[in-house]
N, C-alpha and C. Protein backbone atom coordinates (compact mmCIF):
# COMPACT_ATOMS: atom_id res chain seq x y z
N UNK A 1 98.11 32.56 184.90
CA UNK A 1 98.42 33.87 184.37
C UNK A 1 97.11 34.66 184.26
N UNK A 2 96.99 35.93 185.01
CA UNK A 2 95.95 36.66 184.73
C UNK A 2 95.94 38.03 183.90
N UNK A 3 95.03 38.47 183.74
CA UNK A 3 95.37 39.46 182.64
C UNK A 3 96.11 41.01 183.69
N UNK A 4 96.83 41.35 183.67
CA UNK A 4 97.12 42.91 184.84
C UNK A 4 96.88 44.45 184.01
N UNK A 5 96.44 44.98 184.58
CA UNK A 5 96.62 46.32 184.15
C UNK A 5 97.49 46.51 182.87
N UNK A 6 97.48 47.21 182.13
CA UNK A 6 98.32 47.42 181.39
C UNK A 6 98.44 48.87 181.03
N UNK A 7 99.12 49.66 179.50
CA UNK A 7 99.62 50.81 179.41
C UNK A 7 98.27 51.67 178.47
N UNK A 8 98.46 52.82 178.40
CA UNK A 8 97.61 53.55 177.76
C UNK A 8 97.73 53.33 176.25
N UNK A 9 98.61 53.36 175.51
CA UNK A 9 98.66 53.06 173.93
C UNK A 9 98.51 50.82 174.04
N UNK A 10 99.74 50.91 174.73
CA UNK A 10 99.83 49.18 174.49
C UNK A 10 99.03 48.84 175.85
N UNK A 11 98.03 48.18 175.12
CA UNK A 11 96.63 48.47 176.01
C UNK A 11 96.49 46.20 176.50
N UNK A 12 97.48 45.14 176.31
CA UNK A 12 98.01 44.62 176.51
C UNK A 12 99.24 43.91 177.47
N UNK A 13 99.38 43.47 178.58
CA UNK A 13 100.81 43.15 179.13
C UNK A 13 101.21 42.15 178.25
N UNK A 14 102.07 42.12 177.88
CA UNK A 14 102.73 40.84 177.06
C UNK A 14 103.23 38.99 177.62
N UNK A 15 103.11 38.06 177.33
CA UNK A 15 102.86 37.00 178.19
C UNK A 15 104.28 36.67 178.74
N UNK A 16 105.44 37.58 178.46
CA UNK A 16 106.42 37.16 178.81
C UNK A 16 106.47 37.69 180.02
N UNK A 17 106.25 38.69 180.23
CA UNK A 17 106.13 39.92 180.95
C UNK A 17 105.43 39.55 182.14
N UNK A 18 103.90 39.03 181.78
CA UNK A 18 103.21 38.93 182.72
C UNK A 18 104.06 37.81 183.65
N UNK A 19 104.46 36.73 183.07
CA UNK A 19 105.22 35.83 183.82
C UNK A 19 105.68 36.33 185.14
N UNK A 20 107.07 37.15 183.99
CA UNK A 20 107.99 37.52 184.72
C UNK A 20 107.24 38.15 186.19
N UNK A 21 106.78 39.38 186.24
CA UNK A 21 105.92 40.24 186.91
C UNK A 21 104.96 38.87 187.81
N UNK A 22 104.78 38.14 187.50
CA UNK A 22 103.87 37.14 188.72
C UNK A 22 105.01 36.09 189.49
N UNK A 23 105.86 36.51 188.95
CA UNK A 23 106.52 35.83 189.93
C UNK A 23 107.33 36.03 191.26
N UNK A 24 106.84 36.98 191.42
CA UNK A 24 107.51 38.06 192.71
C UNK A 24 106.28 39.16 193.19
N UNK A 25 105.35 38.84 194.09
CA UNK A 25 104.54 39.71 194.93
C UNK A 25 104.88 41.53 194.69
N UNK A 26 106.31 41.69 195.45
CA UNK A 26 106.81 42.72 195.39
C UNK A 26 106.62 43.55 194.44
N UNK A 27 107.21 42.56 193.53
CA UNK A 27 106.94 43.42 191.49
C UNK A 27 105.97 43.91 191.25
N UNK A 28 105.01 42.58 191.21
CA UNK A 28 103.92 42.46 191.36
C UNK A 28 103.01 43.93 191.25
N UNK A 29 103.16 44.33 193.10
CA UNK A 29 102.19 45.50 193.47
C UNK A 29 103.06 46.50 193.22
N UNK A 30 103.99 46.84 192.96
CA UNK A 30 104.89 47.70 191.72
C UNK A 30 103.75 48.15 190.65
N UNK A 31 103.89 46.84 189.88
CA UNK A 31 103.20 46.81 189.03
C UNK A 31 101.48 47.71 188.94
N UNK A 32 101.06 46.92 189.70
CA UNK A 32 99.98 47.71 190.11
C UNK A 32 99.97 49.12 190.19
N UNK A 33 100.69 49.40 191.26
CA UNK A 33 100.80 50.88 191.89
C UNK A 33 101.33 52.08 190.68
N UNK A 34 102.15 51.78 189.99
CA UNK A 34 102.30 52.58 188.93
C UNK A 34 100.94 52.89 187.61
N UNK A 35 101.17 54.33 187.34
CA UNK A 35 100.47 54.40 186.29
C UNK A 35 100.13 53.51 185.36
N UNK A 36 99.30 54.32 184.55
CA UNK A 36 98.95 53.66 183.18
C UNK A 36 100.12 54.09 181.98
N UNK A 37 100.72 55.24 181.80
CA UNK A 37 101.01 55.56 181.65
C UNK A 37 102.28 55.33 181.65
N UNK A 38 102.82 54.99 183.01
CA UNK A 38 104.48 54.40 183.15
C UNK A 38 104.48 52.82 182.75
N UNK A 39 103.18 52.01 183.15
CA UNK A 39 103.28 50.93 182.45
C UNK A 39 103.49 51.11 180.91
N UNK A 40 102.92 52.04 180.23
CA UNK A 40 102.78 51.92 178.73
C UNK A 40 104.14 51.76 177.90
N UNK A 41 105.01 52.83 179.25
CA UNK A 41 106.96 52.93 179.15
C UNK A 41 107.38 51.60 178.88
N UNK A 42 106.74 50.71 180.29
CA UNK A 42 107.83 49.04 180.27
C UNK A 42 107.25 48.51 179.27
N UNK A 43 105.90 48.30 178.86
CA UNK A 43 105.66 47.45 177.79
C UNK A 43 106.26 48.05 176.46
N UNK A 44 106.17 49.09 175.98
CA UNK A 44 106.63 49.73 174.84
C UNK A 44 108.49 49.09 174.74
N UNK A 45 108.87 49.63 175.88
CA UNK A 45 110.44 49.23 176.11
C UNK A 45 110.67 47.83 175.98
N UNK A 46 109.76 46.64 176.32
CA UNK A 46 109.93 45.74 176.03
C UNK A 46 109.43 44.80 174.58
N UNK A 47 109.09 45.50 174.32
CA UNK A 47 108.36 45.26 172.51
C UNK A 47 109.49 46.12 171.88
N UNK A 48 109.42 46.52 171.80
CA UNK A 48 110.51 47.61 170.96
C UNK A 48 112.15 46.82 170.82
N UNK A 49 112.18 45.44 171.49
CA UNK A 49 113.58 45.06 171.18
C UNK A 49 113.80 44.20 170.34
N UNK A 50 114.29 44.21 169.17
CA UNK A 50 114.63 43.37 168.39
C UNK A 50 115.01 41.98 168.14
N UNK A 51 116.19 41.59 168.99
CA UNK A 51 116.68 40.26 169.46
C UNK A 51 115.76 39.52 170.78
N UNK A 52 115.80 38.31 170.57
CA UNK A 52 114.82 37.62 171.71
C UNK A 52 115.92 38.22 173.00
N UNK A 53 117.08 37.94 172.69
CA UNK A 53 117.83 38.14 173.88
C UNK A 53 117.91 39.28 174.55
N UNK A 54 117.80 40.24 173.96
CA UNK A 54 117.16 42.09 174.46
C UNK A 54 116.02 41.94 175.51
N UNK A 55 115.03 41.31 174.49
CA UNK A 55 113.97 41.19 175.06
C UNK A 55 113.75 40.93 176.73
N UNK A 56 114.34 39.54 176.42
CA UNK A 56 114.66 38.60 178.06
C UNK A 56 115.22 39.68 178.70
N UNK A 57 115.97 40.00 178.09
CA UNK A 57 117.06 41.44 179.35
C UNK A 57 116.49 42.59 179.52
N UNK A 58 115.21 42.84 179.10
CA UNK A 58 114.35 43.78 179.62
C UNK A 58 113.37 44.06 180.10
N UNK A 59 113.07 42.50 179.96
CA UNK A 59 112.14 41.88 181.07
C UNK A 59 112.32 41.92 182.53
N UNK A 60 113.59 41.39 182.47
CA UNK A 60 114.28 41.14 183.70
C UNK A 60 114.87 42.63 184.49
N UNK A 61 115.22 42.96 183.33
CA UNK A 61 115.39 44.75 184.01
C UNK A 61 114.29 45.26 184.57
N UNK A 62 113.06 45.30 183.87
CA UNK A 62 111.52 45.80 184.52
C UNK A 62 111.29 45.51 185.53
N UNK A 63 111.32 44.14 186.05
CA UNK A 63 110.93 43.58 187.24
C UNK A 63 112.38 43.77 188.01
N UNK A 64 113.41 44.19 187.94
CA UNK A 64 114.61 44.67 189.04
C UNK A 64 114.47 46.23 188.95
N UNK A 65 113.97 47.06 188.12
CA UNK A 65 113.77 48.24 188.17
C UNK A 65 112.45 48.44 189.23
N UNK A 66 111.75 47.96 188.92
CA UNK A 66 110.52 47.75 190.25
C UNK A 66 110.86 47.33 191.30
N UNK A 67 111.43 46.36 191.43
CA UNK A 67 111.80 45.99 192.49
C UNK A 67 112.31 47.43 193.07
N UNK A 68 113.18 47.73 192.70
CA UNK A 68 114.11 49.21 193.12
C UNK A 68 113.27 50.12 193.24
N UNK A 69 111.82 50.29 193.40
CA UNK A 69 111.09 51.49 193.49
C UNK A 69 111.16 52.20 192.07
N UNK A 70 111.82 52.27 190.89
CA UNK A 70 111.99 52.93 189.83
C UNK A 70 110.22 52.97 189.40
N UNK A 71 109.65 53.85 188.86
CA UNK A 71 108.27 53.96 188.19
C UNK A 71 108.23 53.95 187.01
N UNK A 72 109.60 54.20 186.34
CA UNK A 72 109.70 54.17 184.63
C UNK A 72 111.18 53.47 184.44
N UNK A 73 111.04 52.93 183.18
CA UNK A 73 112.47 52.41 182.62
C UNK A 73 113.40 53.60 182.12
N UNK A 74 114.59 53.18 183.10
CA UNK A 74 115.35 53.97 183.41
C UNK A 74 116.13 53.74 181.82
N UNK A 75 116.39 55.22 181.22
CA UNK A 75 117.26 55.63 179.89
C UNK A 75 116.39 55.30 178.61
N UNK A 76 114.69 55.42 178.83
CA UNK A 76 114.22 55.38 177.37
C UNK A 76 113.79 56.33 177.33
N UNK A 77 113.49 56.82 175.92
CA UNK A 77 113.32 57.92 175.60
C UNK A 77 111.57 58.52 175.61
N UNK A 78 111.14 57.17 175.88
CA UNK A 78 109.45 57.02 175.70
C UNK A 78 108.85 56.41 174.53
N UNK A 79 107.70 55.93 174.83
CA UNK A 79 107.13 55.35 173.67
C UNK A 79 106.80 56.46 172.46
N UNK A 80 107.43 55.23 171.54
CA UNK A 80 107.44 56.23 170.20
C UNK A 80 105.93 56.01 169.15
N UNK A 81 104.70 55.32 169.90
CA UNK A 81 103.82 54.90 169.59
C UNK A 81 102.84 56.27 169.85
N UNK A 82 102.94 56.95 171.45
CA UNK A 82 102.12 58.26 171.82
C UNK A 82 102.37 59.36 170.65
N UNK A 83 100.97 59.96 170.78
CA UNK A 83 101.16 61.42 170.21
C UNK A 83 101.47 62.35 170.85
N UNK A 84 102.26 63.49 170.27
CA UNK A 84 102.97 64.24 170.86
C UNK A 84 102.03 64.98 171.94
N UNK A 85 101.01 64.88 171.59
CA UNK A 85 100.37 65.86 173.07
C UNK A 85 100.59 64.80 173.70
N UNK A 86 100.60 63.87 174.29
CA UNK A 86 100.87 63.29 175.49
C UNK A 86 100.08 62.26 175.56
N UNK A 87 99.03 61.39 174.92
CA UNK A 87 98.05 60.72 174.64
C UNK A 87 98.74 59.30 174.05
């Protein structure tokens, strides 16, 4: 497991995450290729869930949303961690 890029506030990938995300090339340079910024979306989206079982299911959504070309998690509202200017 290596450390990857991560988001502008959650300045961290999470170790579930990273897993997930190394286990598929594809994701992978997804991963990469997207912002700092849109990463900050999946990690926020995936911390932000309450139940372990959310969690797992939004893990797994991240890395099939990438897969799909998507650059942000599709139906969040954004991290509620940024300040409103955009930071």
């Amino acid at each position: 497991m290596t450390a990857l890029p991560a988001g502008t506030i959650h300045n961290k990938v999470p170790n579930d995450l990273t897993v997930a995300l190394e286990k598929n090339n594809a994701v992978l340079a997804a991963w990469h290729d997207i912002t700092p910024l849109a990463r900050n979306e999946f990690i926020c989206w995936v911390e932000n869930a309450k139940l372990v079982e959310t969690r797992a299911r939004r893990v797994k959504r991240t890395c099939e949303e990438l897969a799909d070309g998507m650059r942000r998690p599709c139906c969040w509202p954004g991290c509620i961690h940024r300040e409103k200017n955009g930071k």
